[in-house]
Each structure stands twice: as C-alpha cells, then as structure tokens.
Protein backbone atom coordinates (compact mmCIF):
# COMPACT_ATOMS: atom_id res chain seq x y z
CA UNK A 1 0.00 0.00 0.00
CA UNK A 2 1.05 3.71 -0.09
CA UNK A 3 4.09 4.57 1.65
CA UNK A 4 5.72 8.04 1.41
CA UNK A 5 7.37 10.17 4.42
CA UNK A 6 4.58 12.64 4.09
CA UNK A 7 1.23 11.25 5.23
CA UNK A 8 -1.32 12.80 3.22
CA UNK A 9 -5.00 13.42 4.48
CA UNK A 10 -8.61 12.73 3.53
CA UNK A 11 -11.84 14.26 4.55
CA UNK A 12 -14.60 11.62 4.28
CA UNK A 13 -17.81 14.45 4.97
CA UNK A 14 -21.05 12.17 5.98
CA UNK A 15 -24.65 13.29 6.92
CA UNK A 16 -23.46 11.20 10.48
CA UNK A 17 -21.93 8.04 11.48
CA UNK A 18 -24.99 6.01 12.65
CA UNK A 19 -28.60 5.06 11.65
CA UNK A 20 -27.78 3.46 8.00
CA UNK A 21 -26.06 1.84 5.82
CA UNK A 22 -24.31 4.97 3.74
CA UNK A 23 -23.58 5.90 7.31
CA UNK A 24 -21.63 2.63 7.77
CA UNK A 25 -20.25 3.01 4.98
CA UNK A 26 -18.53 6.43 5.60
CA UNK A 27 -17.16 4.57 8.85
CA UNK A 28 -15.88 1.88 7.06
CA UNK A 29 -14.11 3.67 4.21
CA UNK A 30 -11.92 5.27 7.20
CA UNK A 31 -10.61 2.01 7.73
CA UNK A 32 -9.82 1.91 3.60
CA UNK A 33 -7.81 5.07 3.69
CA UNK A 34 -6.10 4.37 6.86
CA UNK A 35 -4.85 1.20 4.96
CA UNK A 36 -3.57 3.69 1.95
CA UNK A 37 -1.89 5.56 4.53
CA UNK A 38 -4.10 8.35 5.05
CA UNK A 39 -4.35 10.78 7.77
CA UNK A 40 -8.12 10.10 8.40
CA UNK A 41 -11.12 12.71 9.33
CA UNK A 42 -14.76 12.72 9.13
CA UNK A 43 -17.01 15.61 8.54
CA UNK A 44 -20.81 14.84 9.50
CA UNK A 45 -23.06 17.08 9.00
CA UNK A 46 -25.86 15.74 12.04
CA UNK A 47 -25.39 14.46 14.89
CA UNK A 48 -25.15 11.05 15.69
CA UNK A 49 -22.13 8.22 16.08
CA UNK A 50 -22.70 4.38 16.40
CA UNK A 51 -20.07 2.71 13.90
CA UNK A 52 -16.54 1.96 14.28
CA UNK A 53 -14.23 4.65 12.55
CA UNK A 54 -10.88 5.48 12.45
CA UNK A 55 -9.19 8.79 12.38
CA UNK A 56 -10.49 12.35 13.64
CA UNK A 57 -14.12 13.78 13.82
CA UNK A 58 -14.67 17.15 13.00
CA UNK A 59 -19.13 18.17 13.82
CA UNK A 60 -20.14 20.68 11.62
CA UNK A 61 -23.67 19.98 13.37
CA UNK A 62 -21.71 21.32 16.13
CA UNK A 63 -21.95 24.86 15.15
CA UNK A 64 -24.44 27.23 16.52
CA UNK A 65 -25.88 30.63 15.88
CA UNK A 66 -28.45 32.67 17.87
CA UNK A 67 -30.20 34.10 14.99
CA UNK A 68 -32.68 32.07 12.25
CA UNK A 69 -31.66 28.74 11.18
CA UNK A 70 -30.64 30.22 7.79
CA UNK A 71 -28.06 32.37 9.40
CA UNK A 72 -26.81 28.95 11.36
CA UNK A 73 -26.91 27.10 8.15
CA UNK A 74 -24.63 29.79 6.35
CA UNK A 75 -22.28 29.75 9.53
CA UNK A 76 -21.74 26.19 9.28
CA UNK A 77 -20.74 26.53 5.59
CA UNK A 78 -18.42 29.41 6.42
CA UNK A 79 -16.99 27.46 9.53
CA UNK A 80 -16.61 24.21 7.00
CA UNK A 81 -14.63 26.40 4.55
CA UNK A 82 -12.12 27.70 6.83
CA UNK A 83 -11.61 24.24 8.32
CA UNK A 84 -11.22 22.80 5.26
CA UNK A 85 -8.76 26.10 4.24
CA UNK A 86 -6.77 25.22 7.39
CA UNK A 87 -6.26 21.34 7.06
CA UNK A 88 -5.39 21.59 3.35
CA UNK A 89 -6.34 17.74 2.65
CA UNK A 90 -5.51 16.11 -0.12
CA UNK A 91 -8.35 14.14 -0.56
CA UNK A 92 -11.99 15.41 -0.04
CA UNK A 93 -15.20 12.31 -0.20
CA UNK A 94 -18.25 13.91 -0.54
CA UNK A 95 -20.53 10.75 0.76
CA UNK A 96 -23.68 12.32 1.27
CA UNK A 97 -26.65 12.85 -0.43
CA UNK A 98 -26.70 16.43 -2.68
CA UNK A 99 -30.38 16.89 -2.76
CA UNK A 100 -30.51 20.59 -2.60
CA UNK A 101 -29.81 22.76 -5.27
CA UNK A 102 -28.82 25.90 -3.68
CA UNK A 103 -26.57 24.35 -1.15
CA UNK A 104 -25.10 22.01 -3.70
CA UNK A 105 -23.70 24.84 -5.87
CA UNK A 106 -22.33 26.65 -2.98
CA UNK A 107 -20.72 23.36 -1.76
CA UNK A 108 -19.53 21.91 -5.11
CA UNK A 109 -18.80 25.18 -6.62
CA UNK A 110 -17.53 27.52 -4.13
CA UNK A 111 -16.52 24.65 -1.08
CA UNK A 112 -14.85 22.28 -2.26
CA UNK A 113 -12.32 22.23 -4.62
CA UNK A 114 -12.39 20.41 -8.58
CA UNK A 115 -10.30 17.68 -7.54
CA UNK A 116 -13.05 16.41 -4.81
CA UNK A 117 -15.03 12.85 -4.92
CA UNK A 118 -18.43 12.62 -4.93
CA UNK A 119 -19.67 9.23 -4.21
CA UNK A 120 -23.10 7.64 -5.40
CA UNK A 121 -24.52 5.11 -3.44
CA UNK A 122 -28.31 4.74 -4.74
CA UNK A 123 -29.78 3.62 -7.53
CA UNK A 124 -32.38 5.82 -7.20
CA UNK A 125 -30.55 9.43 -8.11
CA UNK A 126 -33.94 11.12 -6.37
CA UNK A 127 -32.10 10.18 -3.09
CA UNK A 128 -28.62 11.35 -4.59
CA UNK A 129 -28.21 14.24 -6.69
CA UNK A 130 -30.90 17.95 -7.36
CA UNK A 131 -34.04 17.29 -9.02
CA UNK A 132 -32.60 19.17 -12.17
CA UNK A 133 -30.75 16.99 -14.17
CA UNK A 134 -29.46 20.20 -16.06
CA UNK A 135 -27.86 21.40 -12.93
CA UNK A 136 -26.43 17.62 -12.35
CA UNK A 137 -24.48 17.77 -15.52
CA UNK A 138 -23.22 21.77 -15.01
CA UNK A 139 -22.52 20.70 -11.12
CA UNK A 140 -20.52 17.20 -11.98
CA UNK A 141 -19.62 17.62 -15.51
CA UNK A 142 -15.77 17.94 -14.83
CA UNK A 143 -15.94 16.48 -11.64
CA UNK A 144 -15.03 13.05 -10.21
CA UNK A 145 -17.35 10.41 -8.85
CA UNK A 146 -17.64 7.03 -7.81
CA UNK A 147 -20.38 4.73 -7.52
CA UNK A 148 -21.04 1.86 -5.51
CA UNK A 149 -22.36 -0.51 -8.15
CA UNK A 150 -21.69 -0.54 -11.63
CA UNK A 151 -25.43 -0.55 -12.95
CA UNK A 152 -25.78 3.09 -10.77
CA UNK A 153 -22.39 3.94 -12.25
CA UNK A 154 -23.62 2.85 -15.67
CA UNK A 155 -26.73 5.43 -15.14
CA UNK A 156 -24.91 7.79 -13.69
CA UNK A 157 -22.51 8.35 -17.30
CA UNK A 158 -25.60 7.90 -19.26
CA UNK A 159 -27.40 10.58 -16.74
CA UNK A 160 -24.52 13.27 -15.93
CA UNK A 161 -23.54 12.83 -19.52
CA UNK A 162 -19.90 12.09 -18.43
CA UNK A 163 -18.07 8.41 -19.49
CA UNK A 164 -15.65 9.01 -16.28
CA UNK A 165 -17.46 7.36 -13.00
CA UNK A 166 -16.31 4.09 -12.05
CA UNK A 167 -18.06 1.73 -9.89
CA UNK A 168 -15.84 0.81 -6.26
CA UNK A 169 -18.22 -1.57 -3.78
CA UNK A 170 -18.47 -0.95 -0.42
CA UNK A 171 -16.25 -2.17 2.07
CA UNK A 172 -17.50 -4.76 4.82
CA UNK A 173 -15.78 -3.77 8.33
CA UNK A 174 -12.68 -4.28 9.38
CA UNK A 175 -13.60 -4.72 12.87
CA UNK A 176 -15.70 -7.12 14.76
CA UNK A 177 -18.94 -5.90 16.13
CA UNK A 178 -19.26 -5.84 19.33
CA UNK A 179 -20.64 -8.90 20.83
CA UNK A 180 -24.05 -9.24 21.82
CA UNK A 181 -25.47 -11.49 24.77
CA UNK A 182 -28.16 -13.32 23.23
CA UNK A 183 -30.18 -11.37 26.44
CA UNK A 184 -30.65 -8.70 23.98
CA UNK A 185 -32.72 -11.21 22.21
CA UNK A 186 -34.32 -12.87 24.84
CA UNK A 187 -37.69 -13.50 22.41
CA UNK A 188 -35.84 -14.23 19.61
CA UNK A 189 -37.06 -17.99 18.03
CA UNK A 190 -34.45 -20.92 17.69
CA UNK A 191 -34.59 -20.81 13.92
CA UNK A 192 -36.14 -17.73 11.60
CA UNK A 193 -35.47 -15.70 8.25
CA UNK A 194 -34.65 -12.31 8.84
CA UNK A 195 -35.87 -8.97 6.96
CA UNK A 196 -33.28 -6.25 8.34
CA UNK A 197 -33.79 -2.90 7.27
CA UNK A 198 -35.74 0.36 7.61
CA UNK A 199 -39.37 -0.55 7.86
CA UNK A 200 -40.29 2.10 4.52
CA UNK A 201 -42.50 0.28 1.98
CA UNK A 202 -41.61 2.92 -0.56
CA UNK A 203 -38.41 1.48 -1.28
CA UNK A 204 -37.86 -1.91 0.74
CA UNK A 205 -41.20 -3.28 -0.49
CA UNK A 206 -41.46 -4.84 2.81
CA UNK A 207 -44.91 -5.57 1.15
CA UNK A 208 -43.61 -7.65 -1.33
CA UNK A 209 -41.69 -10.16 1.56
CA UNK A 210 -44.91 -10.38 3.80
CA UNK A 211 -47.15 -11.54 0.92
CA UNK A 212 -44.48 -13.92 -0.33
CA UNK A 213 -44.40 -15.36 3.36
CA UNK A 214 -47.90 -15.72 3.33
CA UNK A 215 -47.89 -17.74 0.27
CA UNK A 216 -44.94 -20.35 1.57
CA UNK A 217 -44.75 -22.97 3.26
CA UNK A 218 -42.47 -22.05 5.97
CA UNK A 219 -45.35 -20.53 8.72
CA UNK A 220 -46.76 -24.28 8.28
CA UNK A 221 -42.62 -25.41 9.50
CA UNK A 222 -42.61 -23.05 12.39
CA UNK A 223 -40.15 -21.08 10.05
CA UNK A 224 -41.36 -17.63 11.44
CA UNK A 225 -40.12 -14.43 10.04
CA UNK A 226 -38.58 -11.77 11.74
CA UNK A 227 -38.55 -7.80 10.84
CA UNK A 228 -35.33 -6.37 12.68
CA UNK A 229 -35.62 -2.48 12.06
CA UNK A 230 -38.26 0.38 12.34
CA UNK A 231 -39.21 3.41 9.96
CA UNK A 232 -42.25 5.12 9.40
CA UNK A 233 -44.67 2.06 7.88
CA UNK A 234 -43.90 -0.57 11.10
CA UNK A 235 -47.91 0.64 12.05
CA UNK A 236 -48.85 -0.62 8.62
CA UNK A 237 -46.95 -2.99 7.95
CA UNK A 238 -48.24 -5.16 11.20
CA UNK A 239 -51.91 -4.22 10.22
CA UNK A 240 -51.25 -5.36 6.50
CA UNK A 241 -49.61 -8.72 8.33
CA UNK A 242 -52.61 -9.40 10.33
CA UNK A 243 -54.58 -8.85 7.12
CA UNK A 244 -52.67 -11.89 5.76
CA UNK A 245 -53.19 -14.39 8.61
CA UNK A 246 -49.41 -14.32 9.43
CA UNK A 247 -49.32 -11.90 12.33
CA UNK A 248 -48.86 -14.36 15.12
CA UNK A 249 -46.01 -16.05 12.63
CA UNK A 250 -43.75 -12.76 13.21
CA UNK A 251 -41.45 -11.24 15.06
CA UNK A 252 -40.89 -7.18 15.33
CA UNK A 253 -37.51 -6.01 16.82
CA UNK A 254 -36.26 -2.58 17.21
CA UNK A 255 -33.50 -0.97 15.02
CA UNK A 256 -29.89 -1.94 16.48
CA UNK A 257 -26.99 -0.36 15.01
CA UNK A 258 -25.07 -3.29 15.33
CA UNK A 259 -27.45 -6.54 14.21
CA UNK A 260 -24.64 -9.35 13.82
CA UNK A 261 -25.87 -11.55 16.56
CA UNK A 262 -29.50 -11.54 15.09
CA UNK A 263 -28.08 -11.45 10.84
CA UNK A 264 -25.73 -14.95 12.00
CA UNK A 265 -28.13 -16.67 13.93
CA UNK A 266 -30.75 -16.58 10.75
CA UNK A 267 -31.08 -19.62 8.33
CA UNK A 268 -31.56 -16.76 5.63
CA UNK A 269 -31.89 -13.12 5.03
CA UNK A 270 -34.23 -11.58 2.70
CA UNK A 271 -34.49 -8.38 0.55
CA UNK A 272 -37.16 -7.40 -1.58
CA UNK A 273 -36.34 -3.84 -2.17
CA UNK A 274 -37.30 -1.73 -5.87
CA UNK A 275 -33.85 -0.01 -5.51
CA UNK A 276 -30.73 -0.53 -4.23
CA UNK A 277 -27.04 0.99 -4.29
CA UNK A 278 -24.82 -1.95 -2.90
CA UNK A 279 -26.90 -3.30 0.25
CA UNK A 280 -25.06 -4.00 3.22
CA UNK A 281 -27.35 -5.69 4.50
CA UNK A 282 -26.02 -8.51 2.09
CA UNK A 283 -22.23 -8.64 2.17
CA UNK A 284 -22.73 -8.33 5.82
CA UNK A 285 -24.85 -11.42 5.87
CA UNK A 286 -22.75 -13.71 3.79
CA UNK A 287 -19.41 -12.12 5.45
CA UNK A 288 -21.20 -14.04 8.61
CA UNK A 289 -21.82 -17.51 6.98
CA UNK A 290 -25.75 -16.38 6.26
CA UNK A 291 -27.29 -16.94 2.95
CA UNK A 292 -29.48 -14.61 0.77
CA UNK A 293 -32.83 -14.02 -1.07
CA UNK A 294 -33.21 -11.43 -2.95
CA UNK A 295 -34.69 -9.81 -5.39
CA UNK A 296 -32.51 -8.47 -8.58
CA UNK A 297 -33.52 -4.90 -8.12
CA UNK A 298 -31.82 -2.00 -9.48
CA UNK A 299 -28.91 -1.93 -8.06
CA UNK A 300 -26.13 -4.41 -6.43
CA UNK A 301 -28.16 -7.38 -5.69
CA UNK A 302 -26.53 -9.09 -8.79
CA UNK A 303 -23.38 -7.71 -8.51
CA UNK A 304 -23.22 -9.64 -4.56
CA UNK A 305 -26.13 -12.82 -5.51
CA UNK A 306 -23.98 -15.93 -7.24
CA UNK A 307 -27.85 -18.02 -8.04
CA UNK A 308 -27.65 -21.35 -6.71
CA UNK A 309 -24.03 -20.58 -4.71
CA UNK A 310 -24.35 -18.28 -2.11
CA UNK A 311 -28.30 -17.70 -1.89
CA UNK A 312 -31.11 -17.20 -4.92
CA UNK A 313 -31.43 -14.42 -6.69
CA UNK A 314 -34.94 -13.80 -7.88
CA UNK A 315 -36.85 -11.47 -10.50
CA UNK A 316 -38.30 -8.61 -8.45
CA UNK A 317 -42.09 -7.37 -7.84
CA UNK A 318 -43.21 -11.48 -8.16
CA UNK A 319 -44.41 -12.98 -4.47
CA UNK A 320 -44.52 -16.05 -5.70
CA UNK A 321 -41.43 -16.75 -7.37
CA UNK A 322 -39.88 -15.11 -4.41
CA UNK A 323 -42.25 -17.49 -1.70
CA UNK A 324 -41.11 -20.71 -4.20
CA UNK A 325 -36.85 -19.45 -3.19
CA UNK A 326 -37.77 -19.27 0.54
CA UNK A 327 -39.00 -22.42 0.38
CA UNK A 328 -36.30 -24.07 -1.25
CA UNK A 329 -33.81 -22.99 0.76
CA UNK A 330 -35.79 -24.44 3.69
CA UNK A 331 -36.55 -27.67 1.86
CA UNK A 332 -33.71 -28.25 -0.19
CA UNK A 333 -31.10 -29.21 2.02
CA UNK A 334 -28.09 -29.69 -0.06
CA UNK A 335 -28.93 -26.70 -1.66
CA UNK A 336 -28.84 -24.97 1.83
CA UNK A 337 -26.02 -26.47 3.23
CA UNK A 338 -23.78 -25.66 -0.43
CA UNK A 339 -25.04 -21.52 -0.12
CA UNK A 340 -23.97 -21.67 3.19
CA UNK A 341 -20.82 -23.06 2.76
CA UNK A 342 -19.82 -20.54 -0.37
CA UNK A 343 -21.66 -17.18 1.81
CA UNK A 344 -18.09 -15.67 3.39
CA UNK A 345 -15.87 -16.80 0.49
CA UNK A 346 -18.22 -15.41 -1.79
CA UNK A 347 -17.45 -11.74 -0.23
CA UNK A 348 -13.51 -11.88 0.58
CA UNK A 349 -12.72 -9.38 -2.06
CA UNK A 350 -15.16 -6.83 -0.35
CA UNK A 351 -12.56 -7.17 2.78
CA UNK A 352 -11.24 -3.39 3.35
CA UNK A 353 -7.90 -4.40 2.01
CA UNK A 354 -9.60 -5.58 -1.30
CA UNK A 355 -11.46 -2.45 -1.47
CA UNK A 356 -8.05 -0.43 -0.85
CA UNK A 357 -6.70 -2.07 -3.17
CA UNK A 358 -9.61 -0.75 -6.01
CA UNK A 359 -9.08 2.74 -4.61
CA UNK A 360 -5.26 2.43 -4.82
CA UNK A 361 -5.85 1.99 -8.43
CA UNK A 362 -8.14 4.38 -9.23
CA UNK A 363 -6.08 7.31 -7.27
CA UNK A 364 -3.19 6.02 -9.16
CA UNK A 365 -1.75 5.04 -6.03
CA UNK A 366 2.27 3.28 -5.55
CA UNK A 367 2.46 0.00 -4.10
C-alpha cells in the first residue's frame, strides 16, 4: 500500500456516522484510507455516532448561531470552509446525499475544490443528486465520482452525460462488532429468516416479503419471520400482516446499530427492495456464513447474488417466485447447506484491504 514520508489526508464528509447503511459506509471507508496511509477525518453534517471509525471527527452539526436557522446554516458553511482552508487535505469524499440545489452549488462550486469525490450510493438518483438533471451535468460535468455498483455507475454516465465514474463496492468492516449477549434477544425464536432494514414500503417493499411469506410454506414449519428495524410504515406494515393471517407467525424487533448476533443466527436473510445501491445488508450477511434471497432490483443485488451458490437471486415485484426461493432454501437441504458453505468466500474481495486495493488503483496510487 502507499508509503511516502509525508502522510497525506482525507476528509470523508457524511450526513453522520450512525442510523444506516451509507452511514456505515462512511465509517468503514476510514478504515480503507487508513490502509492507503491516510491521515483520516470525518465531517458529518448531524449528529449522531454508532459505527466503528478510524481517524479524527470534525461536527459541523456542532456549530451554533443565535439568529434564524438560515443564518446557522450559512455559519456552518463558512466554519466548513475555513476548516477545510486550514487542514489543506488532499483528498476530499463527498458521501452524502446532494439533494438541494442551492446548497449544492455553494458546496460543489464555491466549497470544495475540482479535484473532490463525490460518491453515489443509490440507484435511485432522487435520493442522490438535485431534481434538475441540467444542474447535475453543469454541477458534476468535470468532476469526479464514484459509484457503488456498476449498474448506478452505468446510469450515472448515461445521466450526468460524463463516461468518467467508475463503480468501487463498499467495504464490509474491518472490525468485529461488538458482541451481543443473546439477552438482547431474549424472544428471539431458535430458527427464523430475517428482513433487516428500515421498515419504509416505498423502497424496501417490505410488502412484497410479507405476501411472499404468506404464500410459503415455511409458517406451516414453524419457520417464522422476523422484521429487525423500524421506519415510518412498522404501524402498517403489522396491520397489513394481520390482514394476511401471518401476524402471530412474526417477530418485530427494534433498530440496532449493530445486528450481527440476530443477521448470523438466521437460516436466511431476505431483501425485496425496488432499488438498491450496494446493500449492506447482504455482504454483511454472507461475510457471517448467512445466505441470501433477494430480489434483482436496481442496483447491487446481482453484482453480490452468485444463483444457486451463495443464496437465490430472484426477478423482483413477483411474491410467488420469491415465496417458491424461501422455500427451497428451507426444503432443499443440499442446496442450503452448499449456499452456506460458499456465503463468506463469496465476499472476501469486499474485505477493506480488497477495497483499498480498487481505490489504490483508481487514485493512481504506488504499491
């Protein structure tokens, strides 16, 4: 990896370190850049830190004013600028989401400078860039970005109207979780499949994975399901469950920022999400021996999936085809036992040092 007497620095700028997995993310590329030799700092924007990172934290959310919240929003910008004019980094990694227009010229225009990296990590570019693809292209035209997929790279060239973004995966952690006493868990079944996201229909489809349930086999095995995560549909969600006739075959836990213990002890995890980036919620699952349904939404599902070798990998927005995979991996026992034995393999080159190694490359980077 990088070696030179003078250690340069990154800023990796995140809307926090906690609550999600961009959020995750940003704490686990500090552990990339550390391994390139970095001097590491985060930026976040809100308040909040769960995940393991390495390096220094700078708050912006830290900075008060006395007057109206535009006056505190225009301070933090100003207080931003001369921190970033002070540290002189190297490196800046834009990893949030650029929604707004007017901050996003002041950031990407006046904030940071051209040599900055903006990185993508949706599918859907409502939760990424403005709502004006003609000030996309003028804001990112001549500017550098990665994506964490190569389909949302692929749409982002076709998009932005640039051929220059590449597609780098996210890294899994380099550090262990901390270890949970199956306490935490007390109601937690002997055997289960686990949904494990934020409980919002809009994009996880959460929907889609009840009626499939509903239409297997597995409440009939004492194969119940359980929901780890919470979000603004949980209320309907349950009612649509009790609809179905499964409510009494599922389990509702509380978002945990750190839901190893509950991801390892599942036979299988499920996603039935209409978008993507590159879900954690996968690698992280066969980095701990678990195999995977999913659906081959747009994006990263295929990209993480092998069919038939480290879970299924099913057409999206079809209960049935997706209640037919749940029940073969309950039924099928060689099947099973031959996804579970490929699931950590299958994500070794997602290991921070093989990430390092794609960033190393694409910065151009000595050995």
């Amino acid at each position: 990896m990088h070696q030179n007497s003078y250690k340069k620095k990154v800023c990796i700028v995140a809307s926090s370190l906690s609550h999600g997995g961009a959020q995750r993310s940003a704490a686990a590329l500090t552990f990339v850049f550390e391994k390139l030799g970095y001097e590491v700092c985060v930026a976040t924007v809100l308040k909040g830190v769960s995940y393991s990172f390495t390096g220094r934290l700078f708050e912006i959310h830290a900075v008060k004013s006395k007057f109206h919240p535009l006056f505190t929003r225009l301070k933090k910008l100003l207080v931003f600028r001369r921190f970033l004019e002070h540290e002189k980094f190297d490196l800046i990694i834009d990893n949030r989401a650029r929604v707004s227009i007017f901050r996003e010229i002041i950031v990407t225009k006046c904030l940071y400078p051209k040599s900055a990296i903006y990185l993508i990590r949706n599918y859907n570019f409502k939760n990424v860039f403005t709502s004006s693809k003609r000030v996309n292209r003028w804001l990112y035209q001549d500017r550098r970005l990665v994506a964490v997929s190569k389909k949302a790279a692929d749409k982002a060239n076709f998009e932005l109207g640039i051929t220059s973004v590449v597609a780098i995966p996210n890294p899994l952690p380099e550090t262990s979780a901390p270890s949970f006493s199956s306490d935490l868990f007390s109601d937690l079944p002997k055997k289960f499949i686990l949904f494990c996201g934020r409980l919002e229909d809009k994009s996880k489809n959460i929907r889609l994975l009840l009626e499939a349930y509903q239409k297997s086999d597995l409440a009939s095995q004492q194969m119940p399901l359980v929901l780890l995560g919470s979000g603004p549909d949980e209320q309907h969600l349950k009612a649509f469950a009790k609809a179905l006739g499964i409510a009494n075959n599922i389990l509702w836990i509380p978002f945990v920022d750190y839901p190893f213990y509950v991801i390892k002890k599942a036979k299988f995890i499920c996603l039935t999400s209409r978008y993507e980036g590159f879900p954690r919620v996968l690698i992280e699952a066969l980095s701990l021996g678990t195999p995977v349904v999913s659906v081959d939404c747009e994006s990263g599902p295929s990209e993480i999936v092998q069919h038939e070798q480290n879970g299924l990998l099913i057409r999206n927005y079809d209960p049935h085809a997706f209640a037919e995979a749940m029940n073969r991996l309950i039924f099928d026992q060689d099947l099973y036992d031959f996804c579970k034995a490929n699931a950590k393999s299958s994500v070794d080159h997602l290991s921070v040092a093989g990430i390092a190694r794609q960033w190393q490359d694409y910065l151009n980077l000595p050995s």
